[in-house]
Protein backbone atom coordinates (compact mmCIF):
# COMPACT_ATOMS: atom_id res chain seq x y z
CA UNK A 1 -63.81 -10.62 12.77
CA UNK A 2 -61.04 -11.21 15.92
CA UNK A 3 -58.64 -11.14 13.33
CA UNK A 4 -59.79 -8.08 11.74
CA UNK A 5 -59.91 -6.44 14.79
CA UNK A 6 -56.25 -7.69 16.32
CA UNK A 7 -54.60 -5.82 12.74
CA UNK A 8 -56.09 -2.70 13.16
CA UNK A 9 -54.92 -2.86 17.25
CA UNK A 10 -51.42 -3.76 16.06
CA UNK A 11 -51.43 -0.66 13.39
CA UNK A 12 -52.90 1.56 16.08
CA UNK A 13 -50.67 0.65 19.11
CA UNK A 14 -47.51 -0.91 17.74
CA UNK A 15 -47.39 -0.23 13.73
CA UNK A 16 -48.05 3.80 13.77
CA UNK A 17 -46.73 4.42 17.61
CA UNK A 18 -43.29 2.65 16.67
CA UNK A 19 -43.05 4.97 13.22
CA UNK A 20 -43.50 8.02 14.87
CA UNK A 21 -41.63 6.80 17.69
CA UNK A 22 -38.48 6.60 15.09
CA UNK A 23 -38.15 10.24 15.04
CA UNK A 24 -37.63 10.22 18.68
CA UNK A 25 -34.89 7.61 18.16
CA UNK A 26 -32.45 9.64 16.27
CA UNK A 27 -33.23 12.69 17.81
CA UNK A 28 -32.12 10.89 21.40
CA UNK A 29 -29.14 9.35 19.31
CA UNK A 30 -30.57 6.11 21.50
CA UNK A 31 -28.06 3.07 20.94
CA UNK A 32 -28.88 -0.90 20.82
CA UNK A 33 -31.36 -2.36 18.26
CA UNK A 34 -33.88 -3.84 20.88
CA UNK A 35 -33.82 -0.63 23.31
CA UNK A 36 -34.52 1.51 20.04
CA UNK A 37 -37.59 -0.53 19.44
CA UNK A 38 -38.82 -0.22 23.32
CA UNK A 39 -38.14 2.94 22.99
CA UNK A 40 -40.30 4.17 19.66
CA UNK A 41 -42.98 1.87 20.80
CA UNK A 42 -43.00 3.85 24.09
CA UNK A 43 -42.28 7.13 22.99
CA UNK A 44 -44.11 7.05 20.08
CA UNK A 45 -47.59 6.11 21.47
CA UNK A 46 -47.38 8.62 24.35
CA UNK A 47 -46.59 11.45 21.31
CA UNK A 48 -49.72 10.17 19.86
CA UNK A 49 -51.20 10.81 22.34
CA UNK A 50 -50.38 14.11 22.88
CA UNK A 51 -51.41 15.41 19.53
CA UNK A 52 -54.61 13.60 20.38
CA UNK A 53 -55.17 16.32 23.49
CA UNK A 54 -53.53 19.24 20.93
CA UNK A 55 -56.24 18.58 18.59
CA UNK A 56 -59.20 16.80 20.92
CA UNK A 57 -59.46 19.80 23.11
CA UNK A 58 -60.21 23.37 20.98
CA UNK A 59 -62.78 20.75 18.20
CA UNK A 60 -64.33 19.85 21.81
CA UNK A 61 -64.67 23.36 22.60
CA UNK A 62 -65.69 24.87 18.75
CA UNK A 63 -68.46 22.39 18.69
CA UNK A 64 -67.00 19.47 15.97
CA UNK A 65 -68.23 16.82 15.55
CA UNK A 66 -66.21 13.17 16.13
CA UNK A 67 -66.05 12.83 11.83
CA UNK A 68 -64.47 15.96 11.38
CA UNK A 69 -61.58 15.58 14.64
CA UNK A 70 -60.95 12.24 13.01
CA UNK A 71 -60.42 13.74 9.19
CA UNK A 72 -58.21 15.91 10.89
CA UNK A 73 -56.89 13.53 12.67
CA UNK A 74 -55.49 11.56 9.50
CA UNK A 75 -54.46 14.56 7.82
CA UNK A 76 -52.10 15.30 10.86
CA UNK A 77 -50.98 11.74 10.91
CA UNK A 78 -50.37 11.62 7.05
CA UNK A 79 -47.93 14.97 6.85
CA UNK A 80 -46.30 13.88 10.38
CA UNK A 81 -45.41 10.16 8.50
CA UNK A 82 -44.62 12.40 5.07
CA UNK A 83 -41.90 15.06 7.48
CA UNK A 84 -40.72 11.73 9.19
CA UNK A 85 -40.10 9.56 5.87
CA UNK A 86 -37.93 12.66 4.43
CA UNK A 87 -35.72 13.23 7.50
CA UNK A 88 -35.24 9.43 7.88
CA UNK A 89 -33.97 9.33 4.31
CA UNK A 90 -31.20 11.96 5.11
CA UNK A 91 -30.68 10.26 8.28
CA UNK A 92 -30.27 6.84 5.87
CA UNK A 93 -26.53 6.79 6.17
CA UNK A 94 -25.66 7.16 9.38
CA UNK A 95 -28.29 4.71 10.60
CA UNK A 96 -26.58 2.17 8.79
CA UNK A 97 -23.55 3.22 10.18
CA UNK A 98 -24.86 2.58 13.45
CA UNK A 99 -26.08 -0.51 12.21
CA UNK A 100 -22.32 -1.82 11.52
CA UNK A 101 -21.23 -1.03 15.27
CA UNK A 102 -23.44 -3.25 16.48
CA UNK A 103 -22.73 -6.09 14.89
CA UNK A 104 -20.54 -7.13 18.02
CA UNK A 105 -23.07 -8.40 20.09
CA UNK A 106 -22.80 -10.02 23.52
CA UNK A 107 -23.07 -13.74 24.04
CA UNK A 108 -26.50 -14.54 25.69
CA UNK A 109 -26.51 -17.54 28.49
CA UNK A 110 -29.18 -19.68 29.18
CA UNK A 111 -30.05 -18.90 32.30
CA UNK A 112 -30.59 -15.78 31.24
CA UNK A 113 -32.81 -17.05 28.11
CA UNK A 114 -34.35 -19.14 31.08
CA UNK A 115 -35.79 -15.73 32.76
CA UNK A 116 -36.44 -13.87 29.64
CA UNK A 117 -39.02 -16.58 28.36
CA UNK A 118 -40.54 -16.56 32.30
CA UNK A 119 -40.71 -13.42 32.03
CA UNK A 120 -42.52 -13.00 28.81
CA UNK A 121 -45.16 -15.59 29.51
CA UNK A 122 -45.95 -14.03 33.27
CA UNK A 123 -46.65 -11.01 30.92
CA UNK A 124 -48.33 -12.65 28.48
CA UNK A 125 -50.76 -14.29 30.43
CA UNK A 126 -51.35 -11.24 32.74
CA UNK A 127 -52.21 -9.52 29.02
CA UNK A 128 -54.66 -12.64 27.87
CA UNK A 129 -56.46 -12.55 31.29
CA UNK A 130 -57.08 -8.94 30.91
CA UNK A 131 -58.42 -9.81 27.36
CA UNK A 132 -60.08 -12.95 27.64
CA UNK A 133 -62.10 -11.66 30.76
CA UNK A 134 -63.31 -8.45 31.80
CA UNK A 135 -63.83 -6.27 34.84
CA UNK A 136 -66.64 -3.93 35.28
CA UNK A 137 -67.25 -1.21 37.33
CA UNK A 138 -69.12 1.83 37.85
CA UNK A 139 -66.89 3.92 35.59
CA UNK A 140 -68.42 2.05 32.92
CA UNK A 141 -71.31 4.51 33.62
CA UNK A 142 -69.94 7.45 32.04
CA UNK A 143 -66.33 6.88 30.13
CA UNK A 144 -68.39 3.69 28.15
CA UNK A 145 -70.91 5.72 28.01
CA UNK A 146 -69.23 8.83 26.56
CA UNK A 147 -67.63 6.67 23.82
CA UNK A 148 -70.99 4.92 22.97
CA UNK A 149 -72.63 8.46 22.35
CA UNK A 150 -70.05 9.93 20.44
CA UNK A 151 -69.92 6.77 17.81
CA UNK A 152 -73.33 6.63 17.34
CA UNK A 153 -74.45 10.06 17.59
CA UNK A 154 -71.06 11.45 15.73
CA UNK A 155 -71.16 14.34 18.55
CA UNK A 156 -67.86 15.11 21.18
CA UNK A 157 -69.28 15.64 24.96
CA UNK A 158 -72.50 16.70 24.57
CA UNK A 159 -74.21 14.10 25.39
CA UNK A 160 -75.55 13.37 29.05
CA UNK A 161 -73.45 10.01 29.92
CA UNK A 162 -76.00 9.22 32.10
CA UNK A 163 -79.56 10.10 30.14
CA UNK A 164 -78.21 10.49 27.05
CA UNK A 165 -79.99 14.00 26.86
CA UNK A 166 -78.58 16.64 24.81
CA UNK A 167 -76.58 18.83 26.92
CA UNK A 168 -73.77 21.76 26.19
CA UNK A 169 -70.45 20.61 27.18
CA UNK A 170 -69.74 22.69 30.09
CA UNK A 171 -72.36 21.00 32.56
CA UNK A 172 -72.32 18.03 35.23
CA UNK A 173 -69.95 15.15 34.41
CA UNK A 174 -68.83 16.23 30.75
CA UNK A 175 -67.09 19.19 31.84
CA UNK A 176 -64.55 17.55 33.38
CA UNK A 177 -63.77 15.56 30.40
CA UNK A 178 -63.78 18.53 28.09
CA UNK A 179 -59.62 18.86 29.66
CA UNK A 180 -59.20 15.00 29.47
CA UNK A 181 -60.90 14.22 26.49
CA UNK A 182 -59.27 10.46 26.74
CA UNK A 183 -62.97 9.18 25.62
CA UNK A 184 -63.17 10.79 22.78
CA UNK A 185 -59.66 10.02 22.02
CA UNK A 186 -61.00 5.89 22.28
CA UNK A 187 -64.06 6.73 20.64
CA UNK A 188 -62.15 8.22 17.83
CA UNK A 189 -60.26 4.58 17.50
CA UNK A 190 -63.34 2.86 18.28
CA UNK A 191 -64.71 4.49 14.92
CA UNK A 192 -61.88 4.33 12.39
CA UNK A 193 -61.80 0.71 13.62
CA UNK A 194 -65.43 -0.53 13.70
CA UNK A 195 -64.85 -2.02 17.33
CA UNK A 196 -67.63 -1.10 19.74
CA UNK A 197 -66.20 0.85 22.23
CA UNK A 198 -66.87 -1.72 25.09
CA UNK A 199 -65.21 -4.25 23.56
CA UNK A 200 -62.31 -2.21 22.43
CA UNK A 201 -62.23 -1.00 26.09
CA UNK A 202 -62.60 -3.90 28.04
CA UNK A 203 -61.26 -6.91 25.36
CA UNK A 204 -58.51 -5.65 23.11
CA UNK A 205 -56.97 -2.15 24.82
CA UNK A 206 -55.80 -3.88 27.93
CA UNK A 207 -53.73 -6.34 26.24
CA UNK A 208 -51.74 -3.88 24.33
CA UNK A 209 -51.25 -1.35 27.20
CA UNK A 210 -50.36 -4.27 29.56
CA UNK A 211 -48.04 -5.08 27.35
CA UNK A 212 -46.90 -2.05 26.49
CA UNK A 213 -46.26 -1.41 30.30
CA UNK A 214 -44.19 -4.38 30.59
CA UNK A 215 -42.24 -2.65 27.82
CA UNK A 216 -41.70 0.81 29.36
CA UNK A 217 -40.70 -1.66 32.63
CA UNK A 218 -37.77 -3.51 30.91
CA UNK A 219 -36.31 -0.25 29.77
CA UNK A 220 -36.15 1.02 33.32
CA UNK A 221 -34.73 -2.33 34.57
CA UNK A 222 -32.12 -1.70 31.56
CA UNK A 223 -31.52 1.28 33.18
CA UNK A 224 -31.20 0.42 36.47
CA UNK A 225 -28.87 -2.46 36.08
CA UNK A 226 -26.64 -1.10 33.26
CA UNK A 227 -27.95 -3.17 30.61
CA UNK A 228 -27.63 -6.67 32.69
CA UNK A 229 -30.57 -8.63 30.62
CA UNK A 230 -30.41 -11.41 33.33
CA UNK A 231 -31.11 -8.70 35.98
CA UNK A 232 -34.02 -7.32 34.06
CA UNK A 233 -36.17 -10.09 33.29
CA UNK A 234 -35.50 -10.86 37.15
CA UNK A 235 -37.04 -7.95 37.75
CA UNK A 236 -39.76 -8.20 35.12
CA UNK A 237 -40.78 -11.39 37.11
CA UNK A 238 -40.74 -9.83 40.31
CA UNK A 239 -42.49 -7.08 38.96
CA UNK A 240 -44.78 -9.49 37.37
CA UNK A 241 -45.38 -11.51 40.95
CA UNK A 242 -46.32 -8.17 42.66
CA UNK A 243 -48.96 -7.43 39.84
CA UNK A 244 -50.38 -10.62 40.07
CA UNK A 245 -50.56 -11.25 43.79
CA UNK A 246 -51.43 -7.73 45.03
CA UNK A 247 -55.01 -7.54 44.59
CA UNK A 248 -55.72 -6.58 48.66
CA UNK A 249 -58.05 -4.09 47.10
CA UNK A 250 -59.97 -2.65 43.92
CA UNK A 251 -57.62 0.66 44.76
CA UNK A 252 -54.23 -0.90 44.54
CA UNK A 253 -51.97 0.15 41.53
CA UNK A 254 -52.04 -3.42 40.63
CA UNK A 255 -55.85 -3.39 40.56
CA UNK A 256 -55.51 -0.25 38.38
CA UNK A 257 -52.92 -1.65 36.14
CA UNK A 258 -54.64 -5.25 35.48
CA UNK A 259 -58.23 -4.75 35.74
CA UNK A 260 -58.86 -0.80 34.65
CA UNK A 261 -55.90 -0.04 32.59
CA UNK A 262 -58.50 0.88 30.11
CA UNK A 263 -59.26 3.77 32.28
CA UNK A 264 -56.77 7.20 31.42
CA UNK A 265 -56.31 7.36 35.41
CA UNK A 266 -54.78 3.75 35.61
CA UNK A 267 -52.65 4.88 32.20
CA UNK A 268 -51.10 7.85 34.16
CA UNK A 269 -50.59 5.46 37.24
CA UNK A 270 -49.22 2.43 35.21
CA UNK A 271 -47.80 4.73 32.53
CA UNK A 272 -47.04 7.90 32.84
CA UNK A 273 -45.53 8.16 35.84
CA UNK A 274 -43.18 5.44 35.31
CA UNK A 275 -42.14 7.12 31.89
CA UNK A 276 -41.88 10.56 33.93
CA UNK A 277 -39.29 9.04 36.19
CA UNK A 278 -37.30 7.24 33.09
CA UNK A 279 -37.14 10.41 31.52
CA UNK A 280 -35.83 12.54 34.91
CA UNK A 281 -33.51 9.70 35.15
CA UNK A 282 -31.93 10.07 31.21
CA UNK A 283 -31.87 13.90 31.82
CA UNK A 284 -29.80 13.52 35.26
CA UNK A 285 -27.27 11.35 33.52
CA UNK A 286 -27.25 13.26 30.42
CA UNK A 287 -25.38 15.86 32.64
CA UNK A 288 -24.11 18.58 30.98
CA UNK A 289 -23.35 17.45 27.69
CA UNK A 290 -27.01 17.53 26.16
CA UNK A 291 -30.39 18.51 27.17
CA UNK A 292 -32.33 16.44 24.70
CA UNK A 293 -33.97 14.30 26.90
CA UNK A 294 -35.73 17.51 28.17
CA UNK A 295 -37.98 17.56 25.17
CA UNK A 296 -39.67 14.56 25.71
CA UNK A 297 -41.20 15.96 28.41
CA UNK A 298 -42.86 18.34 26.73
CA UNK A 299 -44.88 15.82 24.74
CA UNK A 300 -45.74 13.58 28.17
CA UNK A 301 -47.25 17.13 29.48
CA UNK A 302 -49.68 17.15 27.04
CA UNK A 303 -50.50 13.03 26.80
CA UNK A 304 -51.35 13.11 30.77
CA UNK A 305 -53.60 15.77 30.07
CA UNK A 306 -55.68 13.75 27.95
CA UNK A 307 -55.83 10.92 30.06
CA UNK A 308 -57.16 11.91 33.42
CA UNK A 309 -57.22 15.34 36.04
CA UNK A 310 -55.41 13.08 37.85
CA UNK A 311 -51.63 13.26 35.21
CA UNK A 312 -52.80 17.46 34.82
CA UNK A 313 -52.17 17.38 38.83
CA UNK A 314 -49.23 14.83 38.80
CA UNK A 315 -47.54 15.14 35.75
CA UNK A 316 -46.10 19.31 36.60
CA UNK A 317 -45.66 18.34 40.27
CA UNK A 318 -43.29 15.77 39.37
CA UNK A 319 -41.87 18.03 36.79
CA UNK A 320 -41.25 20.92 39.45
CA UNK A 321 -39.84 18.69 42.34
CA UNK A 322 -37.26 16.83 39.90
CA UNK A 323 -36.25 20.54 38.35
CA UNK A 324 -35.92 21.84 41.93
CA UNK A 325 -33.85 18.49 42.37
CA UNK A 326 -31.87 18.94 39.22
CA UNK A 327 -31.23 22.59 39.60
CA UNK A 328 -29.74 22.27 43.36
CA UNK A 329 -27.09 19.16 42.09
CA UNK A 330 -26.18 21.01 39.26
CA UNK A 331 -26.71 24.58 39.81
CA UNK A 332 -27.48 25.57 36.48
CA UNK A 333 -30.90 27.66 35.94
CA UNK A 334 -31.47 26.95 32.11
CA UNK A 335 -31.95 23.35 33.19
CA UNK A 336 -34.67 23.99 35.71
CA UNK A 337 -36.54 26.64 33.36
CA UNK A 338 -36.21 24.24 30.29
CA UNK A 339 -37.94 21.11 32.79
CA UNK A 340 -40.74 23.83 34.13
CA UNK A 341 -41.75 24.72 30.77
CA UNK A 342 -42.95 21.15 30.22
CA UNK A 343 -45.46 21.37 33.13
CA UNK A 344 -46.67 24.61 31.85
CA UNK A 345 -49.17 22.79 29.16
CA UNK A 346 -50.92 20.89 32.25
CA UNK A 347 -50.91 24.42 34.37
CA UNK A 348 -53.23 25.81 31.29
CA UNK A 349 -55.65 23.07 31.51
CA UNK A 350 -55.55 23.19 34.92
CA UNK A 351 -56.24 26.59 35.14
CA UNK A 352 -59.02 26.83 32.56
CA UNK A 353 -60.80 24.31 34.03
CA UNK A 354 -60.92 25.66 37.63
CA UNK A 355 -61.59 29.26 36.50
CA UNK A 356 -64.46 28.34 34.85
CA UNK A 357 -63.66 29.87 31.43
């Protein structure tokens, strides 16, 4: 059954997020086999989750149930793989093109093998804690809940998380979830699966996203010191030592990241964000060649949506201060209107649920 369970994780969180993370690869023209894969894997899983919010929220709203928003679900998933095998067959050529240039590799010391393998098992082992144990809390009260209710009762929000009394979705504690629908977006995995959602929340989801982290972490360490792998598994371990030994309260970000990453707030924190600040960092040095690295953001708009009030607030604020940032050092308008846009998905559900619609 563990086994059973650990294949459909991998096709859920590394399988489909790296496929549809492919398309993101060429688009970016991204160079270097093993920062291709960190990158599909990354950008591939926060596009899923985006068209999880595109489709989660107006089913939420019309009254579907959680069988129909997964059939629909597939359906989008099957013509996105379809679109994606066809351009990556005319895109067949050049790729191995690419594939020729990089033959010339550089010569990897051990010291350097050394702090990749320390690096890996400080992440490792921070992933199998989170997965062999579990952390509880009161949140378990409603987004457990929520999931529970949906799987058994095939209903979306509309059940009280707390009494489990029918309820229409605009009331108490569900209405705040009809915007961030991340639990219906679990139960949704929890059900094509046949993982309770408890144990998919609390056993097998933070071992993935932990690792996944780690992942989005390495490629802004490969950023940061030009490609130097020495330099970032040093700072994968350090990163790793501040997780680990920071635990001075249940609010810290480390708290977040290793005990609740299960939790769509502790995904913006651990995830989001960081990938926010990747992404303004590839558009700054992109300069004025290409703006490509500006759609990306349009997809991370929508995925913080879904995973907490929390990335609708943070994700366009940190969107409007770096295109207020980018427009002063550059001076070029187009760039600051094309970076706004992105926040304007998170200004809509933002809006609509403040106004009370």
């Amino acid at each position: 059954m563990i086994y059973k369970d650990f294949i459909y994780m991998l096709v859920l969180f590394v399988l489909l997020p790296v496929w549809f993370g492919l398309l993101w690869v060429v688009y970016l023209d991204i160079k270097g086999a093993c920062i291709r894969f960190c990158s599909a894997w990354v950008l591939g899983l926060v596009s899923m989750f985006a068209l999880g919010q595109i489709l989660l929220v107006p089913m939420i709203l019309t009254g579907k149930t959680l069988t129909q928003a997964i059939n629909l679900w597939k359906i989008l998933l099957a013509i996105l793989s379809v679109v994606e095998f066809i351009l990556l067959l005319k895109r067949q050529g050049n790729l191995a093109a690419e594939k020729e240039r990089e033959k010339i590799k550089k010569k990897i010391d051990g010291q350097t093998v050394i702090f990749a393998v320390l690096a890996a098992v400080l992440i490792f082992t921070q992933a199998w804690i989170s997965y062999h144990y579990q952390h509880i809390d009161d949140d378990d009260a409603r987004f457990v809940s929520e999931e529970v209710s949906a799987v058994v009762h095939d209903t979306m929000l509309v059940d009280d998380p707390i009494t489990d009394e029918y309820m229409y979705w605009d009331v108490g504690e569900v209405r705040k979830d009809v915007t961030s629908p991340w639990t219906m977006y679990v139960s949704m995995y929890c059900r094509i699966s046949g993982i309770a959602p408890a144990i998919f929340s609390h056993t097998y989801f933070p071992f993935f996203m932990i690792i996944i982290c780690y992942v989005l972490y390495g490629m802004i360490g490969n950023i940061l010191f030009r490609g130097n792998p020495e330099k970032t598994a040093l700072f994968l371990i350090v990163l790793s030592i501040f997780h680990i030994w920071d635990f001075t309260s249940t609010h810290t970000l480390s708290a977040m990241f290793l005990l609740r990453i299960w939790q769509g707030k502790a995904i913006v924190a651990g995830f989001i964000l960081p990938l926010l600040m990747y992404l303004f960092y590839s558009i700054f040095q992109s300069g004025k060649q290409s703006m490509r690295w500006v759609a990306p953001l349009y997809v991370v708009g929508f995925a913080s949506s879904l995973l907490s009030g929390m990335g609708i607030i943070m994700a366009p604020v940190m969107m409007g201060l770096y295109g207020l940032l980018d427009g002063i050092y550059y001076r070029n308008f187009k760039r600051v209107l094309c970076i706004w846009i992105a926040a304007l998905p998170c200004a809509v559900y933002m809006i609509y649920y403040t106004a009370g619609i």
